[in-house]
C-alpha atoms as a PDB file:
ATOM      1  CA  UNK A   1       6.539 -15.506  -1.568  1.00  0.00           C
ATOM      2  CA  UNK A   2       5.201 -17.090   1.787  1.00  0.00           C
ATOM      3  CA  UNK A   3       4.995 -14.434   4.149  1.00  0.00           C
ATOM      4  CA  UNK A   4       6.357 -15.503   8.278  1.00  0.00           C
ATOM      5  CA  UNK A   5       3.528 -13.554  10.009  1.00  0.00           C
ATOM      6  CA  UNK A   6       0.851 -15.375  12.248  1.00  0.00           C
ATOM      7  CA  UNK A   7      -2.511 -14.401  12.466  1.00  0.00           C
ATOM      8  CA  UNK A   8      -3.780 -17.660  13.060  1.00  0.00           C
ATOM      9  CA  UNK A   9      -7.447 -17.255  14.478  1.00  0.00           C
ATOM     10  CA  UNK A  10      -7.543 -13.552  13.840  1.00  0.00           C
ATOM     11  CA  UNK A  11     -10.141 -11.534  11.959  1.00  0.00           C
ATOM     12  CA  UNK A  12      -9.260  -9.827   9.054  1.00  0.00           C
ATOM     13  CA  UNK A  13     -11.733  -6.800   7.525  1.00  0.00           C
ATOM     14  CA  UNK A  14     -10.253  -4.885   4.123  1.00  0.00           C
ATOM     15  CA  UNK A  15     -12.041  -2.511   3.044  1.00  0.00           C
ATOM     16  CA  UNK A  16     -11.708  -2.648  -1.267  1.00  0.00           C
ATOM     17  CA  UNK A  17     -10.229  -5.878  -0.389  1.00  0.00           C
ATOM     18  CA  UNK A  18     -11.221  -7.819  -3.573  1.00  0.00           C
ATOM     19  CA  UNK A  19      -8.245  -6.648  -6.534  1.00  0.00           C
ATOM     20  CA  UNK A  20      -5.172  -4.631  -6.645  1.00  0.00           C
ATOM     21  CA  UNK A  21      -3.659  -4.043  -3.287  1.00  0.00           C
ATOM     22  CA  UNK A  22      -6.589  -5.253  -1.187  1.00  0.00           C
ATOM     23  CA  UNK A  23      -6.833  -8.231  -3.181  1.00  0.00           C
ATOM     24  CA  UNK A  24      -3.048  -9.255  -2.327  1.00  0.00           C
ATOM     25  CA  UNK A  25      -4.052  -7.992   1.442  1.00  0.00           C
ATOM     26  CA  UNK A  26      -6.778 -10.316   1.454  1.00  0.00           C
ATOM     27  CA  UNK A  27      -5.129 -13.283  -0.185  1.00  0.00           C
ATOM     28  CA  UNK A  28      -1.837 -12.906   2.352  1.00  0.00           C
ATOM     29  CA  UNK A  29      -3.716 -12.348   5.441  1.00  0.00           C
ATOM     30  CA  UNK A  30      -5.851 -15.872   4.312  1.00  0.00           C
ATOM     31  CA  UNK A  31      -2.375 -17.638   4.019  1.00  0.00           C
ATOM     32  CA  UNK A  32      -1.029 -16.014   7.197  1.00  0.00           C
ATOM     33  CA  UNK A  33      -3.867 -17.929   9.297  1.00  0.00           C
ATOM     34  CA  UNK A  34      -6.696 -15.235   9.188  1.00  0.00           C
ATOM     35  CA  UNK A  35     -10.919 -15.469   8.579  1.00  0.00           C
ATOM     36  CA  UNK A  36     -11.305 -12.441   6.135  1.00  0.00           C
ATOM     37  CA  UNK A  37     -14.188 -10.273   5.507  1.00  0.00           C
ATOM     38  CA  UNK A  38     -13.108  -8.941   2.064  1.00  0.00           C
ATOM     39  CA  UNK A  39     -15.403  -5.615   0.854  1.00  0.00           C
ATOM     40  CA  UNK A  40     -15.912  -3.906  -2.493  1.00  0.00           C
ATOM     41  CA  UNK A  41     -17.487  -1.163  -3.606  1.00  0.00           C
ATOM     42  CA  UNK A  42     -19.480  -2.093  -7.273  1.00  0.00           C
ATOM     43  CA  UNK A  43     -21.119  -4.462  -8.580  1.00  0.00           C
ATOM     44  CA  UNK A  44     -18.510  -4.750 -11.576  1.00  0.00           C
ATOM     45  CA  UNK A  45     -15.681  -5.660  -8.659  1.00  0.00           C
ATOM     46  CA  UNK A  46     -18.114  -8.604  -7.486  1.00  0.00           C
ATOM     47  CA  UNK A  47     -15.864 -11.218  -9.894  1.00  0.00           C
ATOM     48  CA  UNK A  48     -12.899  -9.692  -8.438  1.00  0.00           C
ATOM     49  CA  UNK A  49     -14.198 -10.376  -4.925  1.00  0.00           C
ATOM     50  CA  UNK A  50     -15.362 -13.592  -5.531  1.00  0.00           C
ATOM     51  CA  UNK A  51     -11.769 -14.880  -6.821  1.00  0.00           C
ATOM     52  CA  UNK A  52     -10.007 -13.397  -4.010  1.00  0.00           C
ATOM     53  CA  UNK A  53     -13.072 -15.226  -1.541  1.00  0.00           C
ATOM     54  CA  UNK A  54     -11.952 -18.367  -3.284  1.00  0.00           C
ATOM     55  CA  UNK A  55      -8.356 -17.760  -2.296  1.00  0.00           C
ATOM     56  CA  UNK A  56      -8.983 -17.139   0.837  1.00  0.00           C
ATOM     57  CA  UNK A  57     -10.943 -20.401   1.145  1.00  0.00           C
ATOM     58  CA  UNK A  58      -8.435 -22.391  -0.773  1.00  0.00           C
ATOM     59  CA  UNK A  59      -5.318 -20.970   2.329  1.00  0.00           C
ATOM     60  CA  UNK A  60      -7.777 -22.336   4.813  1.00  0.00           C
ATOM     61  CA  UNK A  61      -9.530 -19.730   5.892  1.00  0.00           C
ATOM     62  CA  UNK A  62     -13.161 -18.386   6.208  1.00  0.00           C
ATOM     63  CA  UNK A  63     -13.887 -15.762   4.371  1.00  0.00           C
ATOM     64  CA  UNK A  64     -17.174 -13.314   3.764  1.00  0.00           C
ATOM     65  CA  UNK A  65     -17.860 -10.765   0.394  1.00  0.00           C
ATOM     66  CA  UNK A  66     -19.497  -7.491   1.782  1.00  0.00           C
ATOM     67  CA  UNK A  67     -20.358  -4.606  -0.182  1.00  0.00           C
ATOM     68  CA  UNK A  68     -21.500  -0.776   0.617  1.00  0.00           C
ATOM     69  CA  UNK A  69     -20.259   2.788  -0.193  1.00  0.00           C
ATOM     70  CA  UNK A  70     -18.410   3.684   2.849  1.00  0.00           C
ATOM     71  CA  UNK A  71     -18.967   7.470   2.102  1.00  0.00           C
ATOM     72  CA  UNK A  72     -21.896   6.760   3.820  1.00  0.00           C
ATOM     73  CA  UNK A  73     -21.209   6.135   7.738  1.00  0.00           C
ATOM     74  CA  UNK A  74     -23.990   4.343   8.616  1.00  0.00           C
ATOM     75  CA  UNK A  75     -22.516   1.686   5.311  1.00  0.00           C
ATOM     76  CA  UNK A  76     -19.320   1.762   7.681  1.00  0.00           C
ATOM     77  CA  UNK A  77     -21.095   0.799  10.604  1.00  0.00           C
ATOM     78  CA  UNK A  78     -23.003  -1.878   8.932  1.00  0.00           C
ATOM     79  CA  UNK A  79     -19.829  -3.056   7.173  1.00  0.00           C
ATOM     80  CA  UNK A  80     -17.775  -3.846  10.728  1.00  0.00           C
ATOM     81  CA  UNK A  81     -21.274  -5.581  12.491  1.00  0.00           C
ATOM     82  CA  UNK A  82     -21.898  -7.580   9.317  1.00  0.00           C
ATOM     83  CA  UNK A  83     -17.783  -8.786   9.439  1.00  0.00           C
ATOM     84  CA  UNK A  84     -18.368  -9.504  13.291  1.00  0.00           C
ATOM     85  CA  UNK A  85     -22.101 -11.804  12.580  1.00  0.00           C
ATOM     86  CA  UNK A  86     -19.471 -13.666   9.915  1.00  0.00           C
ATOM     87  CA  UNK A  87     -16.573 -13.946  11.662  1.00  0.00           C
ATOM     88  CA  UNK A  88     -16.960 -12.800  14.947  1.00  0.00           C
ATOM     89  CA  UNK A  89     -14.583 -10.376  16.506  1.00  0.00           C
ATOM     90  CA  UNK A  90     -12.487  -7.905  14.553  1.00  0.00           C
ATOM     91  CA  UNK A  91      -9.043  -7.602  15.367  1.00  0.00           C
ATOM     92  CA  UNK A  92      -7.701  -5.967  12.578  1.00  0.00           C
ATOM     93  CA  UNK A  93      -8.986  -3.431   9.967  1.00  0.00           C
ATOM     94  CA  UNK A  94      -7.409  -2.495   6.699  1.00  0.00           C
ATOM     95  CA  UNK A  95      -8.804   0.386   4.918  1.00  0.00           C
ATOM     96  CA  UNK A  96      -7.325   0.734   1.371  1.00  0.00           C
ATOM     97  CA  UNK A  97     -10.185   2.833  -0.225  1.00  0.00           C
ATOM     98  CA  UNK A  98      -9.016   5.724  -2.702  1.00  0.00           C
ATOM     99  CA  UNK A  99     -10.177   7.552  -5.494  1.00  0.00           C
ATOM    100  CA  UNK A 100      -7.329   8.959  -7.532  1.00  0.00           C
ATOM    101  CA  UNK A 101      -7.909  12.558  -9.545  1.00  0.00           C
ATOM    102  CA  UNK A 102      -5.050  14.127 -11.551  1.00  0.00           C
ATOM    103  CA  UNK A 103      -6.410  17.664 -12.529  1.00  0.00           C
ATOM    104  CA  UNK A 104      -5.821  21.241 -12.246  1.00  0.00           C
ATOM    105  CA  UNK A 105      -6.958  23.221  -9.370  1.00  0.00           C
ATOM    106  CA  UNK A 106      -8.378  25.685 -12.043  1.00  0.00           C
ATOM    107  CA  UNK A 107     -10.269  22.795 -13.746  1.00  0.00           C
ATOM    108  CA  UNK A 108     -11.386  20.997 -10.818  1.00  0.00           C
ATOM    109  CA  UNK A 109     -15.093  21.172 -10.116  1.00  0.00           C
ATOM    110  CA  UNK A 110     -17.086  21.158  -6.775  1.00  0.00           C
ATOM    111  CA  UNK A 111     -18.852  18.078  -7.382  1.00  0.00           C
ATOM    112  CA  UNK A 112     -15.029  16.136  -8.099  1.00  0.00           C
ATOM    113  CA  UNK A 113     -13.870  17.967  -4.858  1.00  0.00           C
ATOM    114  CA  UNK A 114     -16.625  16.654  -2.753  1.00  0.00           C
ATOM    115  CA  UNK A 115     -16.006  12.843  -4.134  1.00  0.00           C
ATOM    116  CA  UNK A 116     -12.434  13.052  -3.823  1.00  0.00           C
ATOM    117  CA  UNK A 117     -12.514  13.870  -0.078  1.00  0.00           C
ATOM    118  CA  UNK A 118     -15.519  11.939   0.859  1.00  0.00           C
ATOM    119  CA  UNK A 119     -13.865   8.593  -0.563  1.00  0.00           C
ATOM    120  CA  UNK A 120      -9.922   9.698   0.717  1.00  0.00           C
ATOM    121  CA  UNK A 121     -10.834  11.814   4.005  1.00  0.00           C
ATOM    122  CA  UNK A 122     -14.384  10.699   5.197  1.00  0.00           C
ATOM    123  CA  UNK A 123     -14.592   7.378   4.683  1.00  0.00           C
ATOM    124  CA  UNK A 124     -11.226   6.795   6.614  1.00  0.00           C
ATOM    125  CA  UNK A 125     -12.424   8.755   9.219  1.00  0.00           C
ATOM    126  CA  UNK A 126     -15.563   6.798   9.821  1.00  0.00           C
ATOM    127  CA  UNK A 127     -13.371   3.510   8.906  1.00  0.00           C
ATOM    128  CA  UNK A 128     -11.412   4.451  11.894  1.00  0.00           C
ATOM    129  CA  UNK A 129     -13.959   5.778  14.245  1.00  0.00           C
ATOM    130  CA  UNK A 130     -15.851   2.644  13.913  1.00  0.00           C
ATOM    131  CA  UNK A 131     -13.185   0.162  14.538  1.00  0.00           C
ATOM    132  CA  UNK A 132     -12.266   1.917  17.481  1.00  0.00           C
ATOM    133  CA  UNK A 133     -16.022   0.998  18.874  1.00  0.00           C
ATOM    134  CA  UNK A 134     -15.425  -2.673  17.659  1.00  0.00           C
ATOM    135  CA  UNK A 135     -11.795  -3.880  17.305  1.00  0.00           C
ATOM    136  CA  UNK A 136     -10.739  -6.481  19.833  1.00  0.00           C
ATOM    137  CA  UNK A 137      -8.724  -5.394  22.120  1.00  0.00           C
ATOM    138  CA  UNK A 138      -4.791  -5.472  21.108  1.00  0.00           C
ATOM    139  CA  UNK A 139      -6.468  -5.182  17.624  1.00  0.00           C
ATOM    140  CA  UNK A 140      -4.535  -3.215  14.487  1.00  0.00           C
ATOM    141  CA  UNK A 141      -6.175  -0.293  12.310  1.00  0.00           C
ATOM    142  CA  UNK A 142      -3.899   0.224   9.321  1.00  0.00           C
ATOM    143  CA  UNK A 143      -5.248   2.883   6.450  1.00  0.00           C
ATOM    144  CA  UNK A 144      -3.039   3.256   2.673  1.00  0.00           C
ATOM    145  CA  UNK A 145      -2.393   6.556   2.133  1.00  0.00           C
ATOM    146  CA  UNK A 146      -0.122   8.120  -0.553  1.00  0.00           C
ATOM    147  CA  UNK A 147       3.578   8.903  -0.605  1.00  0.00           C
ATOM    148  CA  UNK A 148       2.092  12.438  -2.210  1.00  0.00           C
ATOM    149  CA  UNK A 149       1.632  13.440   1.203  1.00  0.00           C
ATOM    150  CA  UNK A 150       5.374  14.073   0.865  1.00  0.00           C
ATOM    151  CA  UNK A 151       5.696  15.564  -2.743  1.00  0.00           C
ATOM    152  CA  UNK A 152       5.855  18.995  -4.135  1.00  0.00           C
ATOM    153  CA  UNK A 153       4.096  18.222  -7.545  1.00  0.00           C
ATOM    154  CA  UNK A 154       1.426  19.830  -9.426  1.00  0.00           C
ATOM    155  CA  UNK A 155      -1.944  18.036 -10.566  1.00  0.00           C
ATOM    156  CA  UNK A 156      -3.110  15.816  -7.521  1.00  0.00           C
ATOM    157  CA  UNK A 157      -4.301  18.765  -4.793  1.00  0.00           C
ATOM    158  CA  UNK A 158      -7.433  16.794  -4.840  1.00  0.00           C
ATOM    159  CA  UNK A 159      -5.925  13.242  -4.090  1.00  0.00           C
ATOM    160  CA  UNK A 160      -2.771  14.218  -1.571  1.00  0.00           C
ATOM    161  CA  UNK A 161      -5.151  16.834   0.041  1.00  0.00           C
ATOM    162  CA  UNK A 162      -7.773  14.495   0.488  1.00  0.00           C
ATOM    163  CA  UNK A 163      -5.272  11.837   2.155  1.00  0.00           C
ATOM    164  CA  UNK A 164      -3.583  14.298   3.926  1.00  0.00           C
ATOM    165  CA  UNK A 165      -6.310  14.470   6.803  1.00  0.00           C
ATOM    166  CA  UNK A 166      -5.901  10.608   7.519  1.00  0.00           C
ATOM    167  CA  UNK A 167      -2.449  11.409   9.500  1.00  0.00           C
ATOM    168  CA  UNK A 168      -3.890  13.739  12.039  1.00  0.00           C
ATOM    169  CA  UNK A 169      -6.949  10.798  12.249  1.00  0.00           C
ATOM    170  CA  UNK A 170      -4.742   8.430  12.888  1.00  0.00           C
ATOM    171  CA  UNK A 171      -2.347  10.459  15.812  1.00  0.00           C
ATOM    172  CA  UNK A 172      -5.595  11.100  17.356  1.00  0.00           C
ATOM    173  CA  UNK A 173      -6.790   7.446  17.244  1.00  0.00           C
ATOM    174  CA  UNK A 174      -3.839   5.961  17.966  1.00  0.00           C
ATOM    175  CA  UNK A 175      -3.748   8.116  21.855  1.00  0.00           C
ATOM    176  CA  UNK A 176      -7.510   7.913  22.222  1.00  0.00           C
ATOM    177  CA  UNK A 177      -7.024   3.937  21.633  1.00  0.00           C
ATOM    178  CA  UNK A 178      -4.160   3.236  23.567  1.00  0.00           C
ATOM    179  CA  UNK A 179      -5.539   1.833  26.406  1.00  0.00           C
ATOM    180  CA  UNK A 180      -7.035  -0.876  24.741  1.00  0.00           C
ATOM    181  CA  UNK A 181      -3.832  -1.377  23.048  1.00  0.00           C
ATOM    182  CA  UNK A 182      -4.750  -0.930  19.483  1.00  0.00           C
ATOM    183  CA  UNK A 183      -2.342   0.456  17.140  1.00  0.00           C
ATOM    184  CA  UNK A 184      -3.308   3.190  14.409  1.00  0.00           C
ATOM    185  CA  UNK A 185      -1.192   3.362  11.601  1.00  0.00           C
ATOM    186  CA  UNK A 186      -0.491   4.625   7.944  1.00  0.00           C
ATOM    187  CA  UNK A 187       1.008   3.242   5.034  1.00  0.00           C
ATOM    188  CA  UNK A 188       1.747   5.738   2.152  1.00  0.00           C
ATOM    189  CA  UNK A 189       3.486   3.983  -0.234  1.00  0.00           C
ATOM    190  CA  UNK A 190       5.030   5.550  -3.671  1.00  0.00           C
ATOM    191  CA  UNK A 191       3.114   5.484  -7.091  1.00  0.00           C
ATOM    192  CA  UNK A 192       2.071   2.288  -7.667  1.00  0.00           C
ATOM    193  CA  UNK A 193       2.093  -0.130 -10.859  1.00  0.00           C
ATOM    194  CA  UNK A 194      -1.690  -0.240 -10.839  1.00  0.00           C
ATOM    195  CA  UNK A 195      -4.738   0.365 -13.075  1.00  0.00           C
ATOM    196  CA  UNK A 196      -5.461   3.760 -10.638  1.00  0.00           C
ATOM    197  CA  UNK A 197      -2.049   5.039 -11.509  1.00  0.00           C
ATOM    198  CA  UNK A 198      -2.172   4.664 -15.314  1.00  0.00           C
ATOM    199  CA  UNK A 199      -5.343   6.486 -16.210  1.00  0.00           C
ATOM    200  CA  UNK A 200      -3.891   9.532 -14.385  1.00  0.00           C
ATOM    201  CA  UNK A 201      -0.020  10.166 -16.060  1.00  0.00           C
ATOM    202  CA  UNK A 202       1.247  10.331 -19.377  1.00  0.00           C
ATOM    203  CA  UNK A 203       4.057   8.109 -20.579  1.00  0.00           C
ATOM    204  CA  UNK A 204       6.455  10.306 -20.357  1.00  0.00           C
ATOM    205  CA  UNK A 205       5.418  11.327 -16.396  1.00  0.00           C
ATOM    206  CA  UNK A 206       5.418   7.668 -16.135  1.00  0.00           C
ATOM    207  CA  UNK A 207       8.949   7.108 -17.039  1.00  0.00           C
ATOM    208  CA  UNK A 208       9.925  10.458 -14.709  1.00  0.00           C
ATOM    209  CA  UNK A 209       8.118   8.400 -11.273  1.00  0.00           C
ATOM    210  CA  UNK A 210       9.830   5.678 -12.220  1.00  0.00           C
ATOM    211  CA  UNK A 211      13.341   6.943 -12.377  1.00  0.00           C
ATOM    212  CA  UNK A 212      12.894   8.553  -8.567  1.00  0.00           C
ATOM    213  CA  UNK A 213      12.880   5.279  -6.987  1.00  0.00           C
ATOM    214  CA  UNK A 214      15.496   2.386  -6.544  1.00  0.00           C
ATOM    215  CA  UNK A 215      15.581   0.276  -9.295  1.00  0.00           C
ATOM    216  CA  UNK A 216      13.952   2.778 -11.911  1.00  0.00           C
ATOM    217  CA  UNK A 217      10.821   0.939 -11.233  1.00  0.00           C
ATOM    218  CA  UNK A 218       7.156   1.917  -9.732  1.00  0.00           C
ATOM    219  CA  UNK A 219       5.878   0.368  -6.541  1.00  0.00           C
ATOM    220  CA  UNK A 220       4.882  -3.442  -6.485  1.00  0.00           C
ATOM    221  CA  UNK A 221       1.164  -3.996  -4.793  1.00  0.00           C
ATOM    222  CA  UNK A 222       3.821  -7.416  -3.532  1.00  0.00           C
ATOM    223  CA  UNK A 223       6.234  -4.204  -1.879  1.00  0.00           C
ATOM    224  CA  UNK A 224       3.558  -3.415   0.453  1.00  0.00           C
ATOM    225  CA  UNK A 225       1.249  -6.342   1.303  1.00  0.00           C
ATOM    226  CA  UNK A 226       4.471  -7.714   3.671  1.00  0.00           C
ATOM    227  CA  UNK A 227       4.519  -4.145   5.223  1.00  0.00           C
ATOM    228  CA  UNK A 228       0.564  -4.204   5.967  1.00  0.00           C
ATOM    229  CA  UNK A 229       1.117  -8.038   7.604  1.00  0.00           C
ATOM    230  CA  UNK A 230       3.877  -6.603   9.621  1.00  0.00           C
ATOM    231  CA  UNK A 231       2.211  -4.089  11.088  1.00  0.00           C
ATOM    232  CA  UNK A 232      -1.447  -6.533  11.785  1.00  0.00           C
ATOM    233  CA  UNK A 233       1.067  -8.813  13.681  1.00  0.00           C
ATOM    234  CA  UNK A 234       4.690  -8.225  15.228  1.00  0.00           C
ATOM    235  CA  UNK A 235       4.759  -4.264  14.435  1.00  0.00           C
ATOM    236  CA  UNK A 236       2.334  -3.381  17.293  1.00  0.00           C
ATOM    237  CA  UNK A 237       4.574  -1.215  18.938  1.00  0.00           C
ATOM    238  CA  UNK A 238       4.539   1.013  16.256  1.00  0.00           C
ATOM    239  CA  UNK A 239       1.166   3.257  16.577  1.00  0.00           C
ATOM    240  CA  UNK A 240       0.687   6.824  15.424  1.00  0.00           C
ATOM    241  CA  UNK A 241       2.860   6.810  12.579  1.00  0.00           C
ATOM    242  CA  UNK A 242       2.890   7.331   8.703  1.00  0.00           C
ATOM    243  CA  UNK A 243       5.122   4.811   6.853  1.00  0.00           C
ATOM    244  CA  UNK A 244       6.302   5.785   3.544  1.00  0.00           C
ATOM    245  CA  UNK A 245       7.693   2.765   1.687  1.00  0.00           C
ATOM    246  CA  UNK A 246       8.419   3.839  -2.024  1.00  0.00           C
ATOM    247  CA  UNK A 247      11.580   3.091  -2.786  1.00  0.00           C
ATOM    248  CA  UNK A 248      13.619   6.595  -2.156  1.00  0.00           C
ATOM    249  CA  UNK A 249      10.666   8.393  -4.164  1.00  0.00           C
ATOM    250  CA  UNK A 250      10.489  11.197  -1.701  1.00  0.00           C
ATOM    251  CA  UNK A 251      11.081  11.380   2.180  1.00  0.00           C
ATOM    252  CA  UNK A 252      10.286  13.733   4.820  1.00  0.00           C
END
């Protein structure tokens, strides 16, 4: 469905913006009126990216491929100053990089605990600390989180604690950036029907997600893409805050 948000002229960087989520970010920014700078992570994503880039050319737009592993902060930094040569000015960021891990606490190892928050906690951080150095001003920061934050479940202490950092980030952003105007947001949305949500559950634990939200369903990539638009164009006035569209699957 056609989405009724302008960003006609606008700027558009998503990080792990070639499939899933990103992907649909990409492809519905490209149709809304923006120039997209559309990152992945691997070289096995590359024919991912490249159909999404062709999207994005076919809505009208101009779009870039970028790569880099945005653990790395000086990869971040490269990442925005690459999307400005392309493009030119940023005006709004999208960070939906995540690594999910469903394991024990007992079984977890060091070396999974230092991945898991580098991809979920570090690379946000750096995601947001450099677009508040480049963002236009009046520009939009928007990272996906995970409606997690707000479960009491066993398994993912790796995943929700890793995530759970990116709401005090984003308070902090959003007052530091406020007199340019930017607006620092979250979107946490509930388990989603995606390959990163399979490889984790069982069927059974499957079935049990799905029957805690509306419709006795898991959440559509196509629930949250409108939500992400909404908040890169008329939601401006919202800044600081964690959204948690999932259907009912938990609240605070």
């Amino acid at each position: 469905m056609a989405n009724s948000y302008d960003l006609t002229g606008k700027n558009v960087l998503v990080a792990a913006g070639a499939k899933n989520l990103g992907g649909l970010i990409s492809r519905d920014a490209a149709k809304a009126g923006a120039n997209v700078a559309i990152h992945y992570n691997s070289p096995e994503t590359r024919p991912e990216a490249e159909k999404t880039l062709a999207a994005v050319q076919e809505a009208g737009g101009k779009g870039v491929l970028l790569t880099g592993d945005l653990t790395v902060p000086a990869n971040v930094a490269t990442l925005f100053a690459d999307a400005e040569a392309a493009l030119g000015m940023i005006d709004v960021a999208i960070n939906t990089v995540g690594k999910v891990l469903r394991k024990p606490i007992v079984e977890t190892t060091e070396d999974e605990y230092d991945a898991m928050f580098d991809i979920n906690a570090k690379a946000a951080y750096f995601f947001i600390q450099e677009a508040g150095k480049r963002l236009a001003d009046g520009g939009r920061i928007i990272t996906i989180a995970t409606s997690l934050l707000n479960a009491f479940t066993d398994g993912y202490s790796t995943y929700a604690g890793g995530k759970a950092p990116v709401e005090d980030f984003t308070r902090a952003a959003a007052k530091e950036f406020a007199d340019r105007m930017i607006s620092v947001n979250v979107i946490a949305p509930g388990p989603m029907d995606t390959p990163f949500f399979y490889g984790q559950e069982t069927p059974e634990r499957v079935e049990f997600h799905k029957s805690q939200a509306m419709g006795n369903r898991l959440t559509e990539i196509e629930d949250i893409a409108p939500i992400v638009l909404f908040l890169a164009t008329d939601g401006g006035w919202l800044t600081g805050q964690i959204l948690f569209p999932n259907g009912g699957y938990t609240t605070r």
